[in-house]
Protein backbone atom coordinates (compact mmCIF):
# COMPACT_ATOMS: atom_id res chain seq x y z
CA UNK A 1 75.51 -43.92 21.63
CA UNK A 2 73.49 -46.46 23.79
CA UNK A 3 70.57 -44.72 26.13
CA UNK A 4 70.81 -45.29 29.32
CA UNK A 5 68.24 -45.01 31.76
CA UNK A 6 65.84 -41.54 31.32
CA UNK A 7 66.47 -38.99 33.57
CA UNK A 8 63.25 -38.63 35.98
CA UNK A 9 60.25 -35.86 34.92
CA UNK A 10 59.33 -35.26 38.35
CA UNK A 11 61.03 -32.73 40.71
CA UNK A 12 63.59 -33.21 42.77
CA UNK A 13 62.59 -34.60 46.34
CA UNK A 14 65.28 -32.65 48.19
CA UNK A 15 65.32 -28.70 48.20
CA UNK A 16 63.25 -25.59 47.58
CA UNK A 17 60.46 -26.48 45.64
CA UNK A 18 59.94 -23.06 44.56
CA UNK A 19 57.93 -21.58 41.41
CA UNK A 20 60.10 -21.68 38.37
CA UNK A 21 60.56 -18.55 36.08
CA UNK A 22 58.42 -20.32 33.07
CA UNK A 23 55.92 -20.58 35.47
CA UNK A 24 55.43 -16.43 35.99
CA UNK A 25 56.31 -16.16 32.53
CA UNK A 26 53.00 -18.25 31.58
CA UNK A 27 51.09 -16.12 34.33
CA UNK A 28 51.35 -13.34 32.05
CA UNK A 29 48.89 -14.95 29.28
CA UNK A 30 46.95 -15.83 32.21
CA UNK A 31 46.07 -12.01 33.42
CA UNK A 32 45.23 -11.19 29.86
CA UNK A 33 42.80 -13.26 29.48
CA UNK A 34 41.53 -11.69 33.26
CA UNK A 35 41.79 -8.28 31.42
CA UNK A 36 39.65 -9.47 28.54
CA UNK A 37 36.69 -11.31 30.44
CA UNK A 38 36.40 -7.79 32.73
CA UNK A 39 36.09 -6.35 29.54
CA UNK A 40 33.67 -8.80 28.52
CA UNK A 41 31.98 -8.61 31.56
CA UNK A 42 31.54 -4.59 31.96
CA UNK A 43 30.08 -4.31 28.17
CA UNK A 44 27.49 -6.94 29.13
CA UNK A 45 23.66 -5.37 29.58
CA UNK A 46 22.24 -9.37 29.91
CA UNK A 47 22.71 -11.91 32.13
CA UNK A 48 23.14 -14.22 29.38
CA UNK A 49 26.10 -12.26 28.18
CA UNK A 50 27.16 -12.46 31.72
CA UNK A 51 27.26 -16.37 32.13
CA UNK A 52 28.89 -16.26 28.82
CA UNK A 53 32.01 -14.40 30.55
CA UNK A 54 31.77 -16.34 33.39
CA UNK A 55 32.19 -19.51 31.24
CA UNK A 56 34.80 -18.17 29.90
CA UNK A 57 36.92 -17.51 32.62
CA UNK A 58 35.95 -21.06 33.94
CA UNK A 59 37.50 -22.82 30.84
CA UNK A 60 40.71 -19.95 31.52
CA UNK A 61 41.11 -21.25 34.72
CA UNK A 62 40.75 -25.10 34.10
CA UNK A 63 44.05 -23.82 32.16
CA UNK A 64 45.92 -22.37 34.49
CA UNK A 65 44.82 -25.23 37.20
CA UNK A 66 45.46 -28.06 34.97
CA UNK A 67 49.12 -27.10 33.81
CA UNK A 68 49.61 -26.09 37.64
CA UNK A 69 49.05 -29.74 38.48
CA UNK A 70 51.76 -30.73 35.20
CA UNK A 71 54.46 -28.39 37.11
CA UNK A 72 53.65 -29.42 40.17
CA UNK A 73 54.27 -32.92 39.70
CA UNK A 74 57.03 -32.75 36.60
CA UNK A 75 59.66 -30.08 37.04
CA UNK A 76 59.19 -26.97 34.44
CA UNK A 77 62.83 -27.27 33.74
CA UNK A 78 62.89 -30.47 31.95
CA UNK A 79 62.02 -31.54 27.99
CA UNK A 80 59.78 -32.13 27.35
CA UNK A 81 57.71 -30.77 29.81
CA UNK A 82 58.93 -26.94 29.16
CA UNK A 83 57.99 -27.06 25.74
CA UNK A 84 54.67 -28.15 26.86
CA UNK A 85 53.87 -25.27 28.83
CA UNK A 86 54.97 -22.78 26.11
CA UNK A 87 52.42 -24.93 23.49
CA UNK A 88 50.00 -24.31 26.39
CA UNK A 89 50.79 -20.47 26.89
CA UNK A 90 50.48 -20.01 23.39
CA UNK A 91 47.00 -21.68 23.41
CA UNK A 92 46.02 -19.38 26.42
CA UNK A 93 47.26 -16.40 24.35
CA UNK A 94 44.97 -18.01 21.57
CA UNK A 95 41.63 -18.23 23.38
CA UNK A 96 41.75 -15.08 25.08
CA UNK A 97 42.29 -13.07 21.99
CA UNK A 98 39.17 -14.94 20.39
CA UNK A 99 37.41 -14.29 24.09
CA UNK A 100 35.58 -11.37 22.99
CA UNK A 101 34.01 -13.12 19.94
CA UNK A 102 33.70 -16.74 20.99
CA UNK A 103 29.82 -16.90 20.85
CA UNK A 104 29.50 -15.29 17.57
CA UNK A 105 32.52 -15.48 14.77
CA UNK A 106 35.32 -17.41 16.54
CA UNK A 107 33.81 -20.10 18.67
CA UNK A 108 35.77 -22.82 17.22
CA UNK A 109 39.44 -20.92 18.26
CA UNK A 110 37.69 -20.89 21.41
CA UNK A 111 36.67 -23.86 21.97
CA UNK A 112 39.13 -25.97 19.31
CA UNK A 113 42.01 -24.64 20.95
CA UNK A 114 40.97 -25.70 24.66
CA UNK A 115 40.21 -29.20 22.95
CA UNK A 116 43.46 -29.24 21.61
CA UNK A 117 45.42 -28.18 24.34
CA UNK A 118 43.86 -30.94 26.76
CA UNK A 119 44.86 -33.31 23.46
CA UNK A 120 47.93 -32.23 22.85
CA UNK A 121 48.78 -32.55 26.40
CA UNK A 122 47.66 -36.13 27.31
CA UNK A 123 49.82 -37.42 24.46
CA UNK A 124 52.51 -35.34 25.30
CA UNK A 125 52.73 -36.53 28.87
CA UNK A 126 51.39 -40.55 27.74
CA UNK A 127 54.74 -40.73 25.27
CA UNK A 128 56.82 -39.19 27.93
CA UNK A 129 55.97 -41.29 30.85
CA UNK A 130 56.31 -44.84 29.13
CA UNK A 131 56.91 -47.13 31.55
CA UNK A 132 56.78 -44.69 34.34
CA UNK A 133 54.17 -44.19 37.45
CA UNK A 134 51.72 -41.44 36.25
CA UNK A 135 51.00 -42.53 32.34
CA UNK A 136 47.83 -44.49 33.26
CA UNK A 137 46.04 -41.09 34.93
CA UNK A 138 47.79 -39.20 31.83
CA UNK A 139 45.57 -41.69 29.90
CA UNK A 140 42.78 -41.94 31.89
CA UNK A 141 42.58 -38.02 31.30
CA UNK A 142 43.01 -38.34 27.13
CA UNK A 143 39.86 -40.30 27.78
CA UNK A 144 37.84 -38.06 29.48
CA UNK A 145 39.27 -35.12 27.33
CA UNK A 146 38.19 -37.02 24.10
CA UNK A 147 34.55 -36.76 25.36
CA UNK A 148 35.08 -33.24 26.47
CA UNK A 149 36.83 -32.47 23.36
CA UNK A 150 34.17 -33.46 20.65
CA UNK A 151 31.64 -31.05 23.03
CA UNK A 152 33.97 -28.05 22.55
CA UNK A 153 33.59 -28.59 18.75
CA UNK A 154 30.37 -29.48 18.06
CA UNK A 155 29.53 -26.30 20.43
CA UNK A 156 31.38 -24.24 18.52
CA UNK A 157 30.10 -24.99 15.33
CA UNK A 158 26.16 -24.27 16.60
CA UNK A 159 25.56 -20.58 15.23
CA UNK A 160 23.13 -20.03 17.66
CA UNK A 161 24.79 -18.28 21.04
CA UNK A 162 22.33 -20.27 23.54
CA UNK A 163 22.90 -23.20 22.04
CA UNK A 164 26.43 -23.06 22.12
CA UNK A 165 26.37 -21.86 25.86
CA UNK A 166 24.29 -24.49 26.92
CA UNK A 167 26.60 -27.31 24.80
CA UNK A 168 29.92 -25.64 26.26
CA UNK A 169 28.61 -25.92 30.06
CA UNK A 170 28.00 -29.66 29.52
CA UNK A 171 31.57 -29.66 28.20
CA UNK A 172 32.90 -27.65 30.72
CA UNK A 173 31.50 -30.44 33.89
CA UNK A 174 32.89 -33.21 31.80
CA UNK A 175 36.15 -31.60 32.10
CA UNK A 176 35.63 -30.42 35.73
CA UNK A 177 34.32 -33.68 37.12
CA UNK A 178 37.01 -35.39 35.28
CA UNK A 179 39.45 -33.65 37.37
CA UNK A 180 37.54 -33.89 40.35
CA UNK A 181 36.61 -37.36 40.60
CA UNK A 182 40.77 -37.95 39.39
CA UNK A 183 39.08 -39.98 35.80
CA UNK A 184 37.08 -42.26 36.85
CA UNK A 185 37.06 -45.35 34.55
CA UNK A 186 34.09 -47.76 34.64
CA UNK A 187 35.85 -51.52 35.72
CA UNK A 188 38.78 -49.75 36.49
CA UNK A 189 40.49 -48.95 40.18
CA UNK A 190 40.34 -45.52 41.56
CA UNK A 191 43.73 -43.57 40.76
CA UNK A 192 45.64 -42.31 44.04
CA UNK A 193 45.19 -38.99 45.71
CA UNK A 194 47.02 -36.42 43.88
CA UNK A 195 50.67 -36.11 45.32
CA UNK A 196 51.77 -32.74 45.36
CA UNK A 197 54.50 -30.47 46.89
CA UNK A 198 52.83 -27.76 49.30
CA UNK A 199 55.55 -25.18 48.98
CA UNK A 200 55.25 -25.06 45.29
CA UNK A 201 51.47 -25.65 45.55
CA UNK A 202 50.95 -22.98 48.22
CA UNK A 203 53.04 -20.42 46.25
CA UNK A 204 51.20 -20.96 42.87
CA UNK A 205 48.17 -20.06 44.40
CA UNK A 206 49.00 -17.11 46.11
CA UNK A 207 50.72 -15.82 43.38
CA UNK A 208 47.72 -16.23 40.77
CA UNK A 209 45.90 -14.23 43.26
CA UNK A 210 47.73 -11.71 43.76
CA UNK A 211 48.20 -11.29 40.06
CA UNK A 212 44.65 -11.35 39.63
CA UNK A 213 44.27 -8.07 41.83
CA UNK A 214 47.10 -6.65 39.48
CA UNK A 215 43.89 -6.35 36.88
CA UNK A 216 41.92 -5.18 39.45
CA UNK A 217 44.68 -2.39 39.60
CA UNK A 218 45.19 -2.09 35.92
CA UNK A 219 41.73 -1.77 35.09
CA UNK A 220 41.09 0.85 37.70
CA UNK A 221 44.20 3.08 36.39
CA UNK A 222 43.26 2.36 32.47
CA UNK A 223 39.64 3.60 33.29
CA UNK A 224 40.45 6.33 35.10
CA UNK A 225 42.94 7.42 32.49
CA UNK A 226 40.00 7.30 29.70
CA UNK A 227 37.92 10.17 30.98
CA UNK A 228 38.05 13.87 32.22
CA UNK A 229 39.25 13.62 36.08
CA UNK A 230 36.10 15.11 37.95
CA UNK A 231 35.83 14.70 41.97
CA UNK A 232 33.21 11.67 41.88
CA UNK A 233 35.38 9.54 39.38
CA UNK A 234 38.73 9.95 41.22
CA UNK A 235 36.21 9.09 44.46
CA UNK A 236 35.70 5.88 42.40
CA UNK A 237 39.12 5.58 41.81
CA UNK A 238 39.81 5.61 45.47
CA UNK A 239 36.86 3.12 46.22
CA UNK A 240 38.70 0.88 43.85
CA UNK A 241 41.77 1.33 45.47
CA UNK A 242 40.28 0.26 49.10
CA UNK A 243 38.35 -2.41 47.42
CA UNK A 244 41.55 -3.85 45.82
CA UNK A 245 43.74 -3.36 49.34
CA UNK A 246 41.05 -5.04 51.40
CA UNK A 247 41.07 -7.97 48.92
CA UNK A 248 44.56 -8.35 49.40
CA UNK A 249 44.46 -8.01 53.15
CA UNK A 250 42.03 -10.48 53.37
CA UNK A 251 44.01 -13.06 51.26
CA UNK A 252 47.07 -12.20 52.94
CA UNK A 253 46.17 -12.04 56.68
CA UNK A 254 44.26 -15.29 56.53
CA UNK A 255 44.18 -18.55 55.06
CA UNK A 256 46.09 -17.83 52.29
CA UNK A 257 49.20 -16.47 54.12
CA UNK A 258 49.29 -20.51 55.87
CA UNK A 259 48.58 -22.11 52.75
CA UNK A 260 51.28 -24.29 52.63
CA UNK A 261 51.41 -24.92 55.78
CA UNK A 262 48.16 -25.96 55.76
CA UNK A 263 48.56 -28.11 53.21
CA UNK A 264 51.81 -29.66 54.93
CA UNK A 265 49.93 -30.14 58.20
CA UNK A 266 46.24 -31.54 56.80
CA UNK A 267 45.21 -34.96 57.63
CA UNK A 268 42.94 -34.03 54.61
CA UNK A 269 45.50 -33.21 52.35
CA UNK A 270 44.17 -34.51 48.96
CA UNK A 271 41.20 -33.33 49.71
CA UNK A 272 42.43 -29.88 49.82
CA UNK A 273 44.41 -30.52 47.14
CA UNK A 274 41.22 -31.06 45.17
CA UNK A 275 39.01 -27.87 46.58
CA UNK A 276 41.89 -25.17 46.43
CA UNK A 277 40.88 -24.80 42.16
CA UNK A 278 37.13 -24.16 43.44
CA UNK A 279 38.01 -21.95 46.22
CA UNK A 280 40.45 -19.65 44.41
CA UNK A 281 38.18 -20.04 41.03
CA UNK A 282 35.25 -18.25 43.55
CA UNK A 283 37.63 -15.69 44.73
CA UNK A 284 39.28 -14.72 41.55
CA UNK A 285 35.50 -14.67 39.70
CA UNK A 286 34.75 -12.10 42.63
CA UNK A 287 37.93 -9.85 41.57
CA UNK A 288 37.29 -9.91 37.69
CA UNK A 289 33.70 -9.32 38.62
CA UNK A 290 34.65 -6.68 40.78
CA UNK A 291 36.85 -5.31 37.72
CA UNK A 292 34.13 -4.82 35.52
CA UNK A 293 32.02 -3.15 38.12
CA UNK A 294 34.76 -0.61 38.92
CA UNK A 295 34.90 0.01 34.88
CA UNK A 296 31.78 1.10 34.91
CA UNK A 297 31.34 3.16 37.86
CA UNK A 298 34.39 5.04 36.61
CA UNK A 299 32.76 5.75 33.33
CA UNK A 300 29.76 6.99 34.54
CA UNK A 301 29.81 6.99 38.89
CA UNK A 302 26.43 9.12 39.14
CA UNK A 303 24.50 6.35 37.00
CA UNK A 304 21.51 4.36 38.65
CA UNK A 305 22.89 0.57 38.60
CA UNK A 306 20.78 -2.26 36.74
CA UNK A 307 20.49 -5.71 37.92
CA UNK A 308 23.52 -6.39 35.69
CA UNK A 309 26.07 -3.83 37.47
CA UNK A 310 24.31 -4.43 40.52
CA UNK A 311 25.63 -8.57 40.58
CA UNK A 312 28.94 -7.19 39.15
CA UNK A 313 29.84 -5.34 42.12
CA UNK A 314 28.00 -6.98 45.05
CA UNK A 315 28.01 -10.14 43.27
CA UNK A 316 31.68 -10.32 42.88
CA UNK A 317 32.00 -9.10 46.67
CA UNK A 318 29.52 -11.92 47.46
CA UNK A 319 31.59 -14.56 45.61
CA UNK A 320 35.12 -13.57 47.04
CA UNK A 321 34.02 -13.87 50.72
CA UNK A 322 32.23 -17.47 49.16
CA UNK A 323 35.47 -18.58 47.85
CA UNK A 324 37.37 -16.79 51.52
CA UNK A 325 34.74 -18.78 53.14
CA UNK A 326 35.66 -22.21 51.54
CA UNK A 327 39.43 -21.66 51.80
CA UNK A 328 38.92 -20.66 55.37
CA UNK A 329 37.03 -24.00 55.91
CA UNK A 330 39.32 -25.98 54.33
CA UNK A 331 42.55 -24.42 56.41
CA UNK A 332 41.39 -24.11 59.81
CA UNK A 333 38.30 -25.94 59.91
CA UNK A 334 35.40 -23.88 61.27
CA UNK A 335 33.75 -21.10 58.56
CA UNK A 336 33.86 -17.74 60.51
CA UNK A 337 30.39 -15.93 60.71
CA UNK A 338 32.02 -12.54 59.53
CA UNK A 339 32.04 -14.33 56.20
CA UNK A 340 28.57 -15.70 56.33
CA UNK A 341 27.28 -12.44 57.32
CA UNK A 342 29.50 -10.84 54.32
CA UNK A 343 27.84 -12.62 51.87
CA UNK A 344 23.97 -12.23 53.88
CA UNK A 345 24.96 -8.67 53.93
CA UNK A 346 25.69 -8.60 50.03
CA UNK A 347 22.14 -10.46 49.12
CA UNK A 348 20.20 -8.34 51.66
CA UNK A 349 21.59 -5.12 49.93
CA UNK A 350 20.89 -5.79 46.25
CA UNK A 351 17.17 -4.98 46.09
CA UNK A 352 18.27 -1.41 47.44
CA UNK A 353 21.14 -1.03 44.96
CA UNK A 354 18.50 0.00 42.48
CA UNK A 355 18.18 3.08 44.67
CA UNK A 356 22.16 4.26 44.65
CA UNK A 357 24.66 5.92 42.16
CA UNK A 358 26.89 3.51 41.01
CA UNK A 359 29.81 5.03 42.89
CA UNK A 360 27.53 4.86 45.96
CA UNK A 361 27.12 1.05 45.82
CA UNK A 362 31.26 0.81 44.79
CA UNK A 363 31.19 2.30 48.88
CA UNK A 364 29.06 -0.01 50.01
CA UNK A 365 30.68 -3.23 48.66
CA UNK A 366 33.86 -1.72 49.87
CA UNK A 367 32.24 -1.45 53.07
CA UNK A 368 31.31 -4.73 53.20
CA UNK A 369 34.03 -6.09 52.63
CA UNK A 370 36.18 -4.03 55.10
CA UNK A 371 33.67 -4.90 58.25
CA UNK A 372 34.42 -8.17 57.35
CA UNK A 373 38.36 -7.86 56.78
CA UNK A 374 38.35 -5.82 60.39
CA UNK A 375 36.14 -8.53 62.16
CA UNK A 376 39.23 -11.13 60.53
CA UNK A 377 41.78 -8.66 62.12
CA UNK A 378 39.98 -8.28 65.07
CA UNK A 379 39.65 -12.12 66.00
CA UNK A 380 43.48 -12.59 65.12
CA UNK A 381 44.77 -10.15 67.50
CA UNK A 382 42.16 -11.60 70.41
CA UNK A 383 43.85 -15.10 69.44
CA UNK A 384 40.75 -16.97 69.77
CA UNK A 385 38.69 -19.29 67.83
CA UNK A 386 36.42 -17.28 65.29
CA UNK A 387 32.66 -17.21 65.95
CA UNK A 388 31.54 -20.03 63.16
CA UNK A 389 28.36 -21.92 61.70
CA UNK A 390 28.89 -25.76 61.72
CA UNK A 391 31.73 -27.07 59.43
């Protein structure tokens, strides 16, 4: 048989551009790793342990973002492109299972895996697009990973865990500036914007999130489940609950809910192309944070909170309204002040939290959050520009 001409990679230009099944399906390896860095998180008693989880879930997300930006642009439903993601699930799967361990016994799964996946991909996707528009930023990317890559490893082989965390954050902004600054080559042209499709885009995004409160869920019921059912814990039960609906009402009533058409409408569109990844990374940091804090208010709600618990659960309130804040920014322009205030209130607080039960503090993040959800409500149904700082 002679071969004709190859059948394009990228989606169709006519259509709904909707999320494929594959695409939920590799969710799923996604959430467990979400699961696992809570855990991680709510065992910690150090705040090295803590930026240990929090790198982590960085390198989790670069992940999800990266293969986001491969279904975005190539359709899910094509070889070789669906084998791809599955390789890339499976390498998920991998590193979150060696998540709990990766700065002690199995810091090279960790990070060998994550080098191998950003490997494996750019020669996937260089063979694929031969002679096709989008091969050059496919290599311009093996590049960059190469560099990134021999980090991973030589982190992962250092025995000693501040060594390696310090080695794997200088890997880590290789890889994110890489992305960022779309590979920058020296004597080379800037690549083009990224060209994406919004409705697809939009929908990824949202759906991520709302996944991510899913462990927010899980992790509440699961910890509850664990111990005897005595009023204060099913009162932290029901703090989690809030929590977890005023998270989703804040997503959903806002900027989130317009995403796409945001995107659509933006004379900035690459650019928010570019800061949705940092936006939703802040927002779903705050929920797994917030995950690990319910854990252990649950386990023991009448407990004094250390510094630790005490950035877990105002900390991760502080960083969703951050990432709200940025999103916000990004859609409509001006940053409301019920978000700045959010996160003043969430700093101003801390030095008291010392002074609280855990399950007391649970309220008053909830709290915080909700003034700030109602002052969102509030300014929708008056229909009027939100009170802001300058953009």
């Amino acid at each position: 048989m002679t071969g004709g001409p190859r059948p394009p990679l990228t989606r169709p230009g006519t259509g709904p551009q909707r999320a494929d099944l594959l695409e939920l399906f590799f969710d799923l390896a996604f959430i467990a790793s979400l699961t696992l860095t809570s855990q991680k998180m709510a065992a910690e008693q150090t705040w090295t342990g803590i930026a240990q989880a929090l790198l982590a879930l960085s390198t989790l997300w670069a992940v999800w973002v990266t293969t986001t930006l491969i279904t975005d642009t190539y359709s899910p439903r094509k070889r070789p492109i669906s084998y791809l993601i599955l390789a890339i699930m499976f390498g998920i799967m991998l590193m979150s299972a060696a998540l709990p361990t990766a700065f002690h016994d199995h810091g090279l799964v960790f990070g060998g895996t994550w080098a191998a996946i950003n490997l494996g991909r750019g020669l996937v996707l260089i063979r694929s697009l031969r002679g096709r528009q989008g091969q050059e930023r496919s290599i311009r990317a093996l590049v960059w990973s190469l560099i990134a890559g021999v980090l991973w490893v030589v982190g992962a082989l250092l025995a000693d865990p501040g060594l390696r965390l310090s080695v794997w954050l200088a890997a880590l902004a290789v890889d994110y500036i890489g992305f960022g600054f779309r590979f920058p080559v020296p004597g080379r042209a800037a690549l083009p914007q990224y060209q994406v499709t919004p409705e697809h885009l939009a929908e990824r995004y949202q759906q991520i999130y709302t996944l991510t409160l899913g462990e927010l869920v899980l992790v509440s019921v699961l910890s509850l489940s664990h111990q005897p059912f005595t009023p204060d814990r099913i009162a932290a039960f029901g703090t989690a609950f809030l929590t977890a609906v005023v998270l989703w009402w804040s997503y959903a009533g806002g900027a989130g809910a317009t995403l796409r058409a945001a995107i659509e409408a933006s004379p900035h569109r690459a650019r928010l192309v570019q800061t949705n990844p940092y936006a939703h990374w802040l927002m779903v940091a705050g929920v797994v944070s917030t995950a690990a804090g319910v854990e252990r208010i649950i386990a023991a709600p009448g407990q004094h909170p250390g510094s630790v618990m005490t950035a877990l659960i105002l900390g991760g309130a502080g960083l969703f309204l951050c990432g709200r804040a940025v999103l916000e920014h990004e859609v409509y322009g001006p940053v409301p002040l019920s978000h700045v205030l959010g996160v003043a209130a969430t700093i101003i607080l801390a030095p008291f939290a010392a002074h609280l039960s855990g399950l007391a503090l649970g309220v008053v993040a909830a709290l915080v959050l909700s003034g700030v959800v109602v002052a969102e409500l509030l300014r929708n149904r008056r229909g009027s520009a939100p009170a802001s700082v300058a953009s």
